[in-house]
C-alpha atoms as a PDB file:
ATOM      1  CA  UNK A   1     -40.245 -61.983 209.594  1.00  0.00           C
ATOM      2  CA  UNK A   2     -37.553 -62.193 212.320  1.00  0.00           C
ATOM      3  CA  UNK A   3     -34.521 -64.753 212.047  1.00  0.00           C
ATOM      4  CA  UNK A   4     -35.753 -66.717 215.112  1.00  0.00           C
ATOM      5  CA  UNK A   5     -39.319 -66.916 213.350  1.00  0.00           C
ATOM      6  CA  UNK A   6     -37.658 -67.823 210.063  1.00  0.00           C
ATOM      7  CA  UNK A   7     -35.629 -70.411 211.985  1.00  0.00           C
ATOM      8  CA  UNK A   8     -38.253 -72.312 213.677  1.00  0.00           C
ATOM      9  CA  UNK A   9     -40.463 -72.506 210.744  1.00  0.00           C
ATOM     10  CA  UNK A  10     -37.647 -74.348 208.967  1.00  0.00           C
ATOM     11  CA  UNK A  11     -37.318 -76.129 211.101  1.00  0.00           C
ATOM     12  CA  UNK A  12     -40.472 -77.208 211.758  1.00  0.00           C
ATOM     13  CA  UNK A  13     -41.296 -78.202 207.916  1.00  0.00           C
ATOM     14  CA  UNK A  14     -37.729 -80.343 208.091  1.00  0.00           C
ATOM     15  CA  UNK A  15     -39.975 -82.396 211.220  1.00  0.00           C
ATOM     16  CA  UNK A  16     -43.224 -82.267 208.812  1.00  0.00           C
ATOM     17  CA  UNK A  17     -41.508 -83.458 205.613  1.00  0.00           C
ATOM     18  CA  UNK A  18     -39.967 -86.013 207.715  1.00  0.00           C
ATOM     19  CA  UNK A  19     -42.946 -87.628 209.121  1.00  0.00           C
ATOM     20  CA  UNK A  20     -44.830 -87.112 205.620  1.00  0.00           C
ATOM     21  CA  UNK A  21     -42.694 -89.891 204.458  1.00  0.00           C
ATOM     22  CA  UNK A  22     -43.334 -91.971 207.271  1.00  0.00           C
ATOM     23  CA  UNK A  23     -47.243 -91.748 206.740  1.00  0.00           C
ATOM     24  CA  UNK A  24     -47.623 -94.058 203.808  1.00  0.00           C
ATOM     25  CA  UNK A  25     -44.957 -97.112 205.404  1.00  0.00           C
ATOM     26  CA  UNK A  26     -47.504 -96.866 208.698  1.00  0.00           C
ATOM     27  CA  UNK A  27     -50.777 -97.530 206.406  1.00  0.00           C
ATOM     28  CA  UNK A  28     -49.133-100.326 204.397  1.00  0.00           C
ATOM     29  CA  UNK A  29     -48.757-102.069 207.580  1.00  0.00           C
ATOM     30  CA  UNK A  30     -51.615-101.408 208.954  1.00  0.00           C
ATOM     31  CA  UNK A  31     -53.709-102.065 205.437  1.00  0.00           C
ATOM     32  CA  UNK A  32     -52.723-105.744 206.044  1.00  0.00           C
ATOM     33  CA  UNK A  33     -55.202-106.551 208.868  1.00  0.00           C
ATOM     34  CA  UNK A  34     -57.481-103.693 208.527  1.00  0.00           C
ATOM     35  CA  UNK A  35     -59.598-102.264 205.507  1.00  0.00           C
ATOM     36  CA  UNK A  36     -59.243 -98.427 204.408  1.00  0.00           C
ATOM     37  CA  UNK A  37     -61.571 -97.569 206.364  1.00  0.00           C
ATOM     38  CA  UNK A  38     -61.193 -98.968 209.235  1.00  0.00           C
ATOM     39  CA  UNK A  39     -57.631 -97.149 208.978  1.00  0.00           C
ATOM     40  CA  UNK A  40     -59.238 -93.778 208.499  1.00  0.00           C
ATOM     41  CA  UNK A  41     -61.588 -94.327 211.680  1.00  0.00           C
ATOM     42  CA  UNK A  42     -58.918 -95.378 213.814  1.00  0.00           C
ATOM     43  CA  UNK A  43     -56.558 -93.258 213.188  1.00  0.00           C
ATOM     44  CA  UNK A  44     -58.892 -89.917 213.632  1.00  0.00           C
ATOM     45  CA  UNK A  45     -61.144 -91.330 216.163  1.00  0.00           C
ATOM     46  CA  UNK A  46     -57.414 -91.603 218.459  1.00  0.00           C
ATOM     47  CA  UNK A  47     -56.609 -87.882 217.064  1.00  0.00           C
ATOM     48  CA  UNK A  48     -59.407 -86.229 217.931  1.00  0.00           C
ATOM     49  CA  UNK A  49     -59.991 -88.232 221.492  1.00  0.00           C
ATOM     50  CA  UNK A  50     -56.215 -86.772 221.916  1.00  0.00           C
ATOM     51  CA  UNK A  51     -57.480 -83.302 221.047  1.00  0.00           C
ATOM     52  CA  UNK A  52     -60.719 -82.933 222.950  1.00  0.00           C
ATOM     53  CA  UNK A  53     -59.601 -80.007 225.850  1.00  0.00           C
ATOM     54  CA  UNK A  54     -59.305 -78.198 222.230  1.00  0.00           C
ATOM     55  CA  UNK A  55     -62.583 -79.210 220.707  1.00  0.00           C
ATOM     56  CA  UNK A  56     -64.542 -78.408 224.103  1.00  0.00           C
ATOM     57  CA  UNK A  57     -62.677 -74.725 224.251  1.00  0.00           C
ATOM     58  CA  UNK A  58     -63.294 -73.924 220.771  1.00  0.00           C
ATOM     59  CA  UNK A  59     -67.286 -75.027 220.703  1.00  0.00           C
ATOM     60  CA  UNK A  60     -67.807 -72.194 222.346  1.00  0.00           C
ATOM     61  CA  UNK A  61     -66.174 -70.038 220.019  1.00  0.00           C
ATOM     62  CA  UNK A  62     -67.638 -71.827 216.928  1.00  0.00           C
ATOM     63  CA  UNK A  63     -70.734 -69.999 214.729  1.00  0.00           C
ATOM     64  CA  UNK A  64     -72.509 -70.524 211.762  1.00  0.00           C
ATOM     65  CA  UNK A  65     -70.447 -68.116 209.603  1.00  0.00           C
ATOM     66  CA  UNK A  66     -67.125 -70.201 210.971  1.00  0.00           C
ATOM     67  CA  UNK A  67     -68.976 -73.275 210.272  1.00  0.00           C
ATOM     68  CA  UNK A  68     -69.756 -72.288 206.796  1.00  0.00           C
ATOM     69  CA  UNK A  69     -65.620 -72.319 206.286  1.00  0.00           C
ATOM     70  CA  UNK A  70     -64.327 -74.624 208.483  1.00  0.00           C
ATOM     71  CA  UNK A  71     -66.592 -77.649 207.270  1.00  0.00           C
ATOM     72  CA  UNK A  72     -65.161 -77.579 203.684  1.00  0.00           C
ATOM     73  CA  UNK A  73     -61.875 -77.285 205.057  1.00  0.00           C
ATOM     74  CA  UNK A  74     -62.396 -80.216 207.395  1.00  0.00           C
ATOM     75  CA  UNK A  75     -64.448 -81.785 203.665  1.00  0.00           C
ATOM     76  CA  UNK A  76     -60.963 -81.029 201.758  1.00  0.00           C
ATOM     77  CA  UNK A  77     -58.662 -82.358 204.066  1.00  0.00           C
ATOM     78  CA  UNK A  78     -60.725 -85.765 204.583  1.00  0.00           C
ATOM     79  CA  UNK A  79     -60.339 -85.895 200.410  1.00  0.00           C
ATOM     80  CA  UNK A  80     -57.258 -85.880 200.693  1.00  0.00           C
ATOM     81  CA  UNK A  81     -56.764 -88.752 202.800  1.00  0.00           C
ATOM     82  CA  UNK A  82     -59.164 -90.981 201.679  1.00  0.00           C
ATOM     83  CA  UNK A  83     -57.704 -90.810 198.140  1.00  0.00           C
ATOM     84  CA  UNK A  84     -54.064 -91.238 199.992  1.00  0.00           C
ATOM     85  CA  UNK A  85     -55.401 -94.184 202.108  1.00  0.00           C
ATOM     86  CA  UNK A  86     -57.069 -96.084 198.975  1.00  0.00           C
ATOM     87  CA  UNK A  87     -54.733 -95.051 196.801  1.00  0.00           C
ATOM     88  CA  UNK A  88     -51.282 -96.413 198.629  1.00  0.00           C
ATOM     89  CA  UNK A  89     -52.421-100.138 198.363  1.00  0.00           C
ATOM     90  CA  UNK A  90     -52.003 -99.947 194.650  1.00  0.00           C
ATOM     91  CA  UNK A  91     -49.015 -97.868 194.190  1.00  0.00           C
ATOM     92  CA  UNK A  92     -45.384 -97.629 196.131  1.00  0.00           C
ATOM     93  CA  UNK A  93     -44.614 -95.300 199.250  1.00  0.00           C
ATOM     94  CA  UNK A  94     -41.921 -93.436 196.997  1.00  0.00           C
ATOM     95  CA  UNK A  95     -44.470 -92.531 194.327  1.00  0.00           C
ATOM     96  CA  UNK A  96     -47.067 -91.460 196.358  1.00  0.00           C
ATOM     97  CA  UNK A  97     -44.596 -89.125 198.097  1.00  0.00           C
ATOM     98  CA  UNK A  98     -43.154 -88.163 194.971  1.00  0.00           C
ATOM     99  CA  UNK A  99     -46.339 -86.657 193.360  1.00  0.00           C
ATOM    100  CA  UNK A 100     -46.988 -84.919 196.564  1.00  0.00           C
ATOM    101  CA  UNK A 101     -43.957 -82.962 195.257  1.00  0.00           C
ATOM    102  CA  UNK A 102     -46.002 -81.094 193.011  1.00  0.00           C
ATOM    103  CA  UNK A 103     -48.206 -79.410 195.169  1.00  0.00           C
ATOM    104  CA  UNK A 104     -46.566 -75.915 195.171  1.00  0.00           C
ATOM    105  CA  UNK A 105     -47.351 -76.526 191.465  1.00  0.00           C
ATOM    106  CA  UNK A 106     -50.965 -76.955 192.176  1.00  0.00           C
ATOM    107  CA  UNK A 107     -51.172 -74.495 194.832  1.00  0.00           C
ATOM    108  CA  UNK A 108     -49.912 -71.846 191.850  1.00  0.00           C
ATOM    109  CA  UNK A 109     -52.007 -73.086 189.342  1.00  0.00           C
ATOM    110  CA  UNK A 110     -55.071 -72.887 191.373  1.00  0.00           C
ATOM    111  CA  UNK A 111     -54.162 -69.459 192.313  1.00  0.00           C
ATOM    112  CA  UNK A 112     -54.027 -68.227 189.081  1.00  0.00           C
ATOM    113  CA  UNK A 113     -56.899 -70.123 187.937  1.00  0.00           C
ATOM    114  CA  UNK A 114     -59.269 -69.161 190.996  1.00  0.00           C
ATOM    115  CA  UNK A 115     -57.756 -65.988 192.038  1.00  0.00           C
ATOM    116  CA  UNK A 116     -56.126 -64.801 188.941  1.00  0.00           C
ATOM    117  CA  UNK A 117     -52.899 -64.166 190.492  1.00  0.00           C
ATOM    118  CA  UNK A 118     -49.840 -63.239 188.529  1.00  0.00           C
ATOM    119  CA  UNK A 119     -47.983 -66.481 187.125  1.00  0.00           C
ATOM    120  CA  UNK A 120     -44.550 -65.856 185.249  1.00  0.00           C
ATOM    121  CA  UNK A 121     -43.121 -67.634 182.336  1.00  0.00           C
ATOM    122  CA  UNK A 122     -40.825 -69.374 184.777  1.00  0.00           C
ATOM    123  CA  UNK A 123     -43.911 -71.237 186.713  1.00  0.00           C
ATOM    124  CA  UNK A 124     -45.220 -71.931 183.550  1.00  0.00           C
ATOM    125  CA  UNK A 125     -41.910 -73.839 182.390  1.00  0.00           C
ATOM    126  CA  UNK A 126     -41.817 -75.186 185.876  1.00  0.00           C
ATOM    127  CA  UNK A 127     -45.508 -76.658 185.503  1.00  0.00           C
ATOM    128  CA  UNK A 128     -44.315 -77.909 182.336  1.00  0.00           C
ATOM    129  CA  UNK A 129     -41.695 -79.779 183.280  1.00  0.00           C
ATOM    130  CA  UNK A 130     -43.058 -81.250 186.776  1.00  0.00           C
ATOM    131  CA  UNK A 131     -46.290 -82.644 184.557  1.00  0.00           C
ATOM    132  CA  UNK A 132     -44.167 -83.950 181.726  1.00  0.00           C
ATOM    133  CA  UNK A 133     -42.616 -86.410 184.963  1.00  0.00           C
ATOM    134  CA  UNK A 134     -45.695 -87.307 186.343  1.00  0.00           C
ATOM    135  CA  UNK A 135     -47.107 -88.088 182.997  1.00  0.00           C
ATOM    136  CA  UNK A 136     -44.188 -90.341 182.206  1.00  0.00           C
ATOM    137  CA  UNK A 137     -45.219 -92.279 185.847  1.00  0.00           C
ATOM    138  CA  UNK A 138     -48.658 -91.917 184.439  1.00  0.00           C
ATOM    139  CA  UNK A 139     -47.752 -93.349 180.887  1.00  0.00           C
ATOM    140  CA  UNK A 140     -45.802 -96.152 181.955  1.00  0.00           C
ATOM    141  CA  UNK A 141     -47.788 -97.047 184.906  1.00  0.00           C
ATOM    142  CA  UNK A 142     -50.270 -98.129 182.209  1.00  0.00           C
ATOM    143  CA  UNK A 143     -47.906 -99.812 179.823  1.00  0.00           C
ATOM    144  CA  UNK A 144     -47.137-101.760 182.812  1.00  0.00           C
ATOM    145  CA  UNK A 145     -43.546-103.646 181.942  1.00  0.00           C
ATOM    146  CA  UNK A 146     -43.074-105.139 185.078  1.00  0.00           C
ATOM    147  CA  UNK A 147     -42.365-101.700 186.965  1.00  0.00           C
ATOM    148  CA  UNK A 148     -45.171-102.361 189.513  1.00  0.00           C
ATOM    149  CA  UNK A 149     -42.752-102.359 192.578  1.00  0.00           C
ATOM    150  CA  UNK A 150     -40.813 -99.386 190.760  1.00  0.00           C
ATOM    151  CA  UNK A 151     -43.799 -96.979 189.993  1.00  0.00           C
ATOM    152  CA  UNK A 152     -47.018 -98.440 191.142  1.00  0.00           C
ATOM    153  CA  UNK A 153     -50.277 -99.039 189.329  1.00  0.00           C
ATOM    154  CA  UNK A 154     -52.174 -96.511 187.434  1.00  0.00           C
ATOM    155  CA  UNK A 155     -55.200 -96.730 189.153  1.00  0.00           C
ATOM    156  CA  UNK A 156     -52.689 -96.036 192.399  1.00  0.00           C
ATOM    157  CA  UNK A 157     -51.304 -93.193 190.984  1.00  0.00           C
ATOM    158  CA  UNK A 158     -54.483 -91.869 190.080  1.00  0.00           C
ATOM    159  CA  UNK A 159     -56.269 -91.810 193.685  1.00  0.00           C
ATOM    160  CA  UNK A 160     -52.926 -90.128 194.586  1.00  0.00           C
ATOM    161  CA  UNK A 161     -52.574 -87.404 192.371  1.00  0.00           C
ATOM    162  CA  UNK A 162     -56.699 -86.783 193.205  1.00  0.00           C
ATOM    163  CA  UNK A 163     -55.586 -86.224 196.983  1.00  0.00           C
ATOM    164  CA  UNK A 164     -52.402 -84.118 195.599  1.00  0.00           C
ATOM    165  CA  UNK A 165     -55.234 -81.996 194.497  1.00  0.00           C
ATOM    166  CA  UNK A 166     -57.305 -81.731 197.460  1.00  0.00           C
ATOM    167  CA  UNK A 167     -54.550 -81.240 199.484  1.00  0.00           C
ATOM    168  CA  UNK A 168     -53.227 -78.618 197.581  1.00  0.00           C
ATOM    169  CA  UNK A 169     -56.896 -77.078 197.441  1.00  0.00           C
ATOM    170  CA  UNK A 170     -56.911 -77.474 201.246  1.00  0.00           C
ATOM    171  CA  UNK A 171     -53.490 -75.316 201.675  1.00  0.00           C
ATOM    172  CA  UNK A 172     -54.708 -72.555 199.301  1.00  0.00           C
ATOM    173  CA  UNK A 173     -58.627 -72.506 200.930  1.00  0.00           C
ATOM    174  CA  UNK A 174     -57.095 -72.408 204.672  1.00  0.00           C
ATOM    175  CA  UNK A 175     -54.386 -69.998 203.427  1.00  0.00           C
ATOM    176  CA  UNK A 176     -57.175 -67.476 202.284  1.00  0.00           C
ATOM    177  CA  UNK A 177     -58.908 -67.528 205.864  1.00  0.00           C
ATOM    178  CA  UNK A 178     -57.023 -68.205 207.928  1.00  0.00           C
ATOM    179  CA  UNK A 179     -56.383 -64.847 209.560  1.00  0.00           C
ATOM    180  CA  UNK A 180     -59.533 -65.504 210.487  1.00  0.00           C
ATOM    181  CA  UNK A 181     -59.425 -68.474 212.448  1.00  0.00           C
ATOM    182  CA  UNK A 182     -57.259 -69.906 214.954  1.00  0.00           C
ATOM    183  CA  UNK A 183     -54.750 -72.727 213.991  1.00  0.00           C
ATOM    184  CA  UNK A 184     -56.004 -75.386 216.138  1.00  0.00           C
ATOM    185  CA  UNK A 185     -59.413 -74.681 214.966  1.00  0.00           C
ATOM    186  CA  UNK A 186     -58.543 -76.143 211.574  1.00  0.00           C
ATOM    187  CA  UNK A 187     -56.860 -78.677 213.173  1.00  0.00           C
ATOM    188  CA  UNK A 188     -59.304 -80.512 215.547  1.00  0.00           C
ATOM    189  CA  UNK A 189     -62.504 -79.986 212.850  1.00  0.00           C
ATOM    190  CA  UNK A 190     -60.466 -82.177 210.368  1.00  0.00           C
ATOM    191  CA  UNK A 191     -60.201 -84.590 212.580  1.00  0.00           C
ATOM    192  CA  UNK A 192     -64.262 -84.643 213.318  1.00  0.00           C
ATOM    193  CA  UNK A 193     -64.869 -84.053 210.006  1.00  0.00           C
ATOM    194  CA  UNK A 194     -62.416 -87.042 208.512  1.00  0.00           C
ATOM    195  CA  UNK A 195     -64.121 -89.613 211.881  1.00  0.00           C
ATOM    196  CA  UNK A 196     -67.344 -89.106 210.549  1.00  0.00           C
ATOM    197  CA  UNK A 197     -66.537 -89.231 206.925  1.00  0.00           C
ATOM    198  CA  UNK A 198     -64.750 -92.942 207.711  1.00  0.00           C
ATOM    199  CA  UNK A 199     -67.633 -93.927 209.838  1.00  0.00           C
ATOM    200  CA  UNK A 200     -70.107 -93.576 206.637  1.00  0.00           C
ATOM    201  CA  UNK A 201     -66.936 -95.172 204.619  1.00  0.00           C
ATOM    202  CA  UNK A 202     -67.645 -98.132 207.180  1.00  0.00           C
ATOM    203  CA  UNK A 203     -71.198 -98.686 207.009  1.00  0.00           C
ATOM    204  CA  UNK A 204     -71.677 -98.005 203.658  1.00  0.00           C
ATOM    205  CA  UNK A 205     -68.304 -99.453 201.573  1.00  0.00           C
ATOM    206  CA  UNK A 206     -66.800-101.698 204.119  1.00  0.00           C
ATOM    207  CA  UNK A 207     -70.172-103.263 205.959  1.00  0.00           C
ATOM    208  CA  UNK A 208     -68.497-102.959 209.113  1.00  0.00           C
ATOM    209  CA  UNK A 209     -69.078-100.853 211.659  1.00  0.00           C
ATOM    210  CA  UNK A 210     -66.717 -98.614 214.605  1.00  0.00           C
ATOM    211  CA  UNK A 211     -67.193-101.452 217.548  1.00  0.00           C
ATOM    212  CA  UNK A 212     -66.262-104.142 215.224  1.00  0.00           C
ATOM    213  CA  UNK A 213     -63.141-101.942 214.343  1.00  0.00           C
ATOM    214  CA  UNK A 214     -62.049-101.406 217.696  1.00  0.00           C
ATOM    215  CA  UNK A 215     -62.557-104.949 218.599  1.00  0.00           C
ATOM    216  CA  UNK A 216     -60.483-106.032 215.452  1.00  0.00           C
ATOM    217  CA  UNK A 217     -57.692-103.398 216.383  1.00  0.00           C
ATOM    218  CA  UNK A 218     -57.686-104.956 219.855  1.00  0.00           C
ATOM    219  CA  UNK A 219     -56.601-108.230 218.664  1.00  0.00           C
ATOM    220  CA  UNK A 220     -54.354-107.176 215.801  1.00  0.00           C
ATOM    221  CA  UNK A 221     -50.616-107.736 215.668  1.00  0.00           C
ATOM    222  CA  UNK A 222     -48.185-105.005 217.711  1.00  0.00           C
ATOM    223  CA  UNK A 223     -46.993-103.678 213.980  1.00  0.00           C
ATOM    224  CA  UNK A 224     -50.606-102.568 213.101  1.00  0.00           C
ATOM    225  CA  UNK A 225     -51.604-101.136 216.602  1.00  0.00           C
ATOM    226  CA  UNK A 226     -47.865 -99.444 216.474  1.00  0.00           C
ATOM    227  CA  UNK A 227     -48.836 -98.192 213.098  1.00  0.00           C
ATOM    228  CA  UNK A 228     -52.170 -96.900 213.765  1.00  0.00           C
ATOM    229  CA  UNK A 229     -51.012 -95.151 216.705  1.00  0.00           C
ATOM    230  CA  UNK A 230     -48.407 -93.508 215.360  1.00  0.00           C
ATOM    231  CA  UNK A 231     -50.737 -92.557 212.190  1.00  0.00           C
ATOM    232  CA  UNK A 232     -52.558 -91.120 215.155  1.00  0.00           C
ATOM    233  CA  UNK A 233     -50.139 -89.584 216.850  1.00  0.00           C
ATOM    234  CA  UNK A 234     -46.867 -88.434 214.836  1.00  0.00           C
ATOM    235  CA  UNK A 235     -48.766 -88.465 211.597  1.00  0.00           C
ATOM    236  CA  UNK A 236     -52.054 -86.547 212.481  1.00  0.00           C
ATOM    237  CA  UNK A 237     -51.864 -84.307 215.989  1.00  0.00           C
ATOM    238  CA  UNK A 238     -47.965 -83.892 215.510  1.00  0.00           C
ATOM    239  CA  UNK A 239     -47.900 -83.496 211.965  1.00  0.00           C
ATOM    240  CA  UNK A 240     -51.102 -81.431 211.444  1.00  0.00           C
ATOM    241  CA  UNK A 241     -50.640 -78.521 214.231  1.00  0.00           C
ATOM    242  CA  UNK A 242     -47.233 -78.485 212.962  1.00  0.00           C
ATOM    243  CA  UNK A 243     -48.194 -77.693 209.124  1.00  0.00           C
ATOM    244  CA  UNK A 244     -51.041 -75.277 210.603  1.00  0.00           C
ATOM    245  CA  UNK A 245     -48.610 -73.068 212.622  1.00  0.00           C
ATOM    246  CA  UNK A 246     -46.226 -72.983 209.687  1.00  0.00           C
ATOM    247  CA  UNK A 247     -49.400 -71.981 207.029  1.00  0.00           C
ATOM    248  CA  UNK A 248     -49.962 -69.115 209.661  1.00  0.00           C
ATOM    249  CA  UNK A 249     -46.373 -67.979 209.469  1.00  0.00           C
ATOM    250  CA  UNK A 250     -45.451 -69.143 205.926  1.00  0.00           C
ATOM    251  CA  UNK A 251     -46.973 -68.688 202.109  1.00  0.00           C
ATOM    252  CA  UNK A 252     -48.704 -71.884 201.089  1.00  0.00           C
ATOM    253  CA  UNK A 253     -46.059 -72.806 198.344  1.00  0.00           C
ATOM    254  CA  UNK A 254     -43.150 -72.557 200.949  1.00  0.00           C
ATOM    255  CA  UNK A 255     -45.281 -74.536 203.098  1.00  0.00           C
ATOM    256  CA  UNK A 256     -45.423 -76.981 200.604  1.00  0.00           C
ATOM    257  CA  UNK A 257     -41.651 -77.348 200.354  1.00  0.00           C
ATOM    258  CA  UNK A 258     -41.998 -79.482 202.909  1.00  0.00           C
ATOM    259  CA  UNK A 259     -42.748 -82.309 201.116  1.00  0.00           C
ATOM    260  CA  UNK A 260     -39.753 -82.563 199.644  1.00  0.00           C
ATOM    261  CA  UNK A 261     -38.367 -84.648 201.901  1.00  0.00           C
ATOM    262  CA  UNK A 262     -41.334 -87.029 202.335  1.00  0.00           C
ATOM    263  CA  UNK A 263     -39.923 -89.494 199.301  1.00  0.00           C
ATOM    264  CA  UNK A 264     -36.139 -89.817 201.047  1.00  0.00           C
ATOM    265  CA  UNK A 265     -37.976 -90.368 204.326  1.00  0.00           C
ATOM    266  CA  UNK A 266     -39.990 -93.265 202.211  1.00  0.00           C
ATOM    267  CA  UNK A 267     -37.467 -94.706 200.178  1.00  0.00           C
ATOM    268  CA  UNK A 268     -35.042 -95.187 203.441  1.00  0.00           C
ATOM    269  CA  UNK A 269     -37.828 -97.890 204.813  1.00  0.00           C
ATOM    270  CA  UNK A 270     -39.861 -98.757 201.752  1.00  0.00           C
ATOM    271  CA  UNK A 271     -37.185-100.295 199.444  1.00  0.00           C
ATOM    272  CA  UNK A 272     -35.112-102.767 202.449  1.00  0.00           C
ATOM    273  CA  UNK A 273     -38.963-103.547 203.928  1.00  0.00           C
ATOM    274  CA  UNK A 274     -41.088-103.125 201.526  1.00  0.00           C
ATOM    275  CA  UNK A 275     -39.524-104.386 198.321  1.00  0.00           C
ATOM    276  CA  UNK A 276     -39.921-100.895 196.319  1.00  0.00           C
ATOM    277  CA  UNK A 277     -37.143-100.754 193.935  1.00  0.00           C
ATOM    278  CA  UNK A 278     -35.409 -97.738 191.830  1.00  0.00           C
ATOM    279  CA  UNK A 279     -36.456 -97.652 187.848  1.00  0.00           C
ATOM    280  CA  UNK A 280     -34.715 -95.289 185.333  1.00  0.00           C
ATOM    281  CA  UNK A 281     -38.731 -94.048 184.689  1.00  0.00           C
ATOM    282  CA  UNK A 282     -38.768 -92.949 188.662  1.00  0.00           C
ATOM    283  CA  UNK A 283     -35.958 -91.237 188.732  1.00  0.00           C
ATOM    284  CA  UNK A 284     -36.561 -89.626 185.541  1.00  0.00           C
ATOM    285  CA  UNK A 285     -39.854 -88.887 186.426  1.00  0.00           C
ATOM    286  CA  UNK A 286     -38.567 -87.744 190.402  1.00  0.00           C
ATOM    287  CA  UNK A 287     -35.907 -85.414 188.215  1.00  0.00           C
ATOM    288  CA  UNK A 288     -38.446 -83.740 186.315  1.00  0.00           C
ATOM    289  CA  UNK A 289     -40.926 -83.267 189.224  1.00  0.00           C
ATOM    290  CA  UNK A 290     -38.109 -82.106 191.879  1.00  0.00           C
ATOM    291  CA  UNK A 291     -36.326 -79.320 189.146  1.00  0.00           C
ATOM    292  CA  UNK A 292     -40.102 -78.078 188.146  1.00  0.00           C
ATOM    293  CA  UNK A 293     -41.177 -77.701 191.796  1.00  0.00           C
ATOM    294  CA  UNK A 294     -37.849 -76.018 192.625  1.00  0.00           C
ATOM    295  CA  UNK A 295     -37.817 -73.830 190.019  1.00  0.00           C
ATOM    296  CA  UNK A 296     -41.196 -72.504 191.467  1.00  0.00           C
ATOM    297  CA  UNK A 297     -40.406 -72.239 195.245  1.00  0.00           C
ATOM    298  CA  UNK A 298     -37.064 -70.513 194.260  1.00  0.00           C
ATOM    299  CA  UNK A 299     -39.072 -67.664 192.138  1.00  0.00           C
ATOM    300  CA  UNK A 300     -38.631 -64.283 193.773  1.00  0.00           C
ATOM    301  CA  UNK A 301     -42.227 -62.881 194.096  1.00  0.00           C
END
């Protein structure tokens, strides 16, 4: 890879990491007028309406053997932010961020598990020590204490770490194929994939339905449409072809640096707006996750 190359993709997860942050502030505020799903719909519904000259060019191109990858891609992804979405109104914006930390651990460990790559003594100490942290959020979490606004809930934490997985299932699936595919392929059957995936959500879990939704958006406060759009905007088309055209450039656990930024970008808004507050468990817990995780993207393969 070329310096320029190398240069831009930095770049470009330093944008990504950013706006990861940013995602779980936007559905707090929008979470106060609008159910889960409703979220979900809107937000997707506005992505993929912004990305149809890419959906009608790539129908074309689309067959039953692309199909046959691309839907459990597009299945993964919408996993992943479900669990995020239902997830983030019973834990804090720093946590959720912070156990997104470990998905280079997850990406390794399903690599090894799945496709029995090599995995040194120093990824398994890493592993080690980024679970002992999130097990201490898990742990206490439980035992409660009155660290709710610290560390969350552990029902929270739990829907969390279950989209940690799929996401880091998503990164390692997509990784594997996608020589095969264009970027933007991924991209726009996500977003189709996640709007119908909500639209059951809304029928069947929220007994509402999408007119209803837009209606309600329509006569929401300016903070939730703001939100929603920018869920839509920064935090799905932005953020998503972004993360695609670094996975094409990129391994998946580099990639995956990239959310190391996500729980400064958080904490900056979340404790002055949200009331989130520093605990000696989080930072423990953010100490152990951060050294594990680095001590796994700064392996030499």
């Amino acid at each position: 890879m070329n310096l320029s190359t190398r240069v831009k993709a930095i770049m470009v997860l330093i944008i990504d990491g950013i706006l990861g942050g940013f995602a779980p502030l936007f559905m707090k505020i929008a979470l106060k007028e609008l159910n889960p799903y409703q979220v979900l719909f809107l937000r997707f519904t506005i992505a993929a309406l912004l990305t149809t000259p890419l959906i009608i060019i790539h129908l074309k191109k689309i067959t039953i053997k692309k199909i046959m990858f691309i839907i459990p891609a597009g299945l993964l992804f919408s996993a992943n932010v479900f669990f995020m979405i239902i997830g983030i109104q019973y834990t804090t914006s720093i946590v959720s961020q912070l156990f997104y930390l470990l998905t280079p651990v997850f990406v390794s460990f399903i690599c090894f598990v799945v496709f029995k790559e090599r995995v040194s003594w120093r990824c398994v100490l890493s592993m080690l020590i980024c679970f002992s942290g999130s097990m201490v959020l898990i742990f206490q979490s439980i035992v409660g204490n009155g660290l709710i606004h610290s560390i969350g809930t552990f029902e929270g934490n739990v829907l969390i770490l279950c989209g940690v997985i799929s996401w880091s299932t998503y990164i390692v699936f997509t990784k594997r194929i996608g020589h095969q595919f264009d970027s933007h392929l991924f991209v726009v059957t996500n977003f189709v994939v996640a709007v119908i995936v909500s639209i059951f959500g809304l029928y069947f879990f929220s007994n509402t339905n999408p007119l209803r939704t837009a209606v309600q958006l329509w006569h929401s406060g300016l903070p939730v449409v703001g939100s929603i759009l920018s869920l839509a905007i920064l935090n799905s088309v932005l953020y998503f072809f972004l993360y695609q055209w670094s996975l094409k450039r990129l391994s998946a656990v580099i990639v995956a640096s990239s959310s190391y930024l996500g729980p400064l970008s958080a904490a900056f808004f979340a404790i002055p707006f949200f009331g989130e507050k520093l605990s000696a468990t989080l930072l423990l817990s953010a100490t152990s996750i951060v050294i594990g995780s680095y001590l796994i993207l700064t392996e030499k393969k």
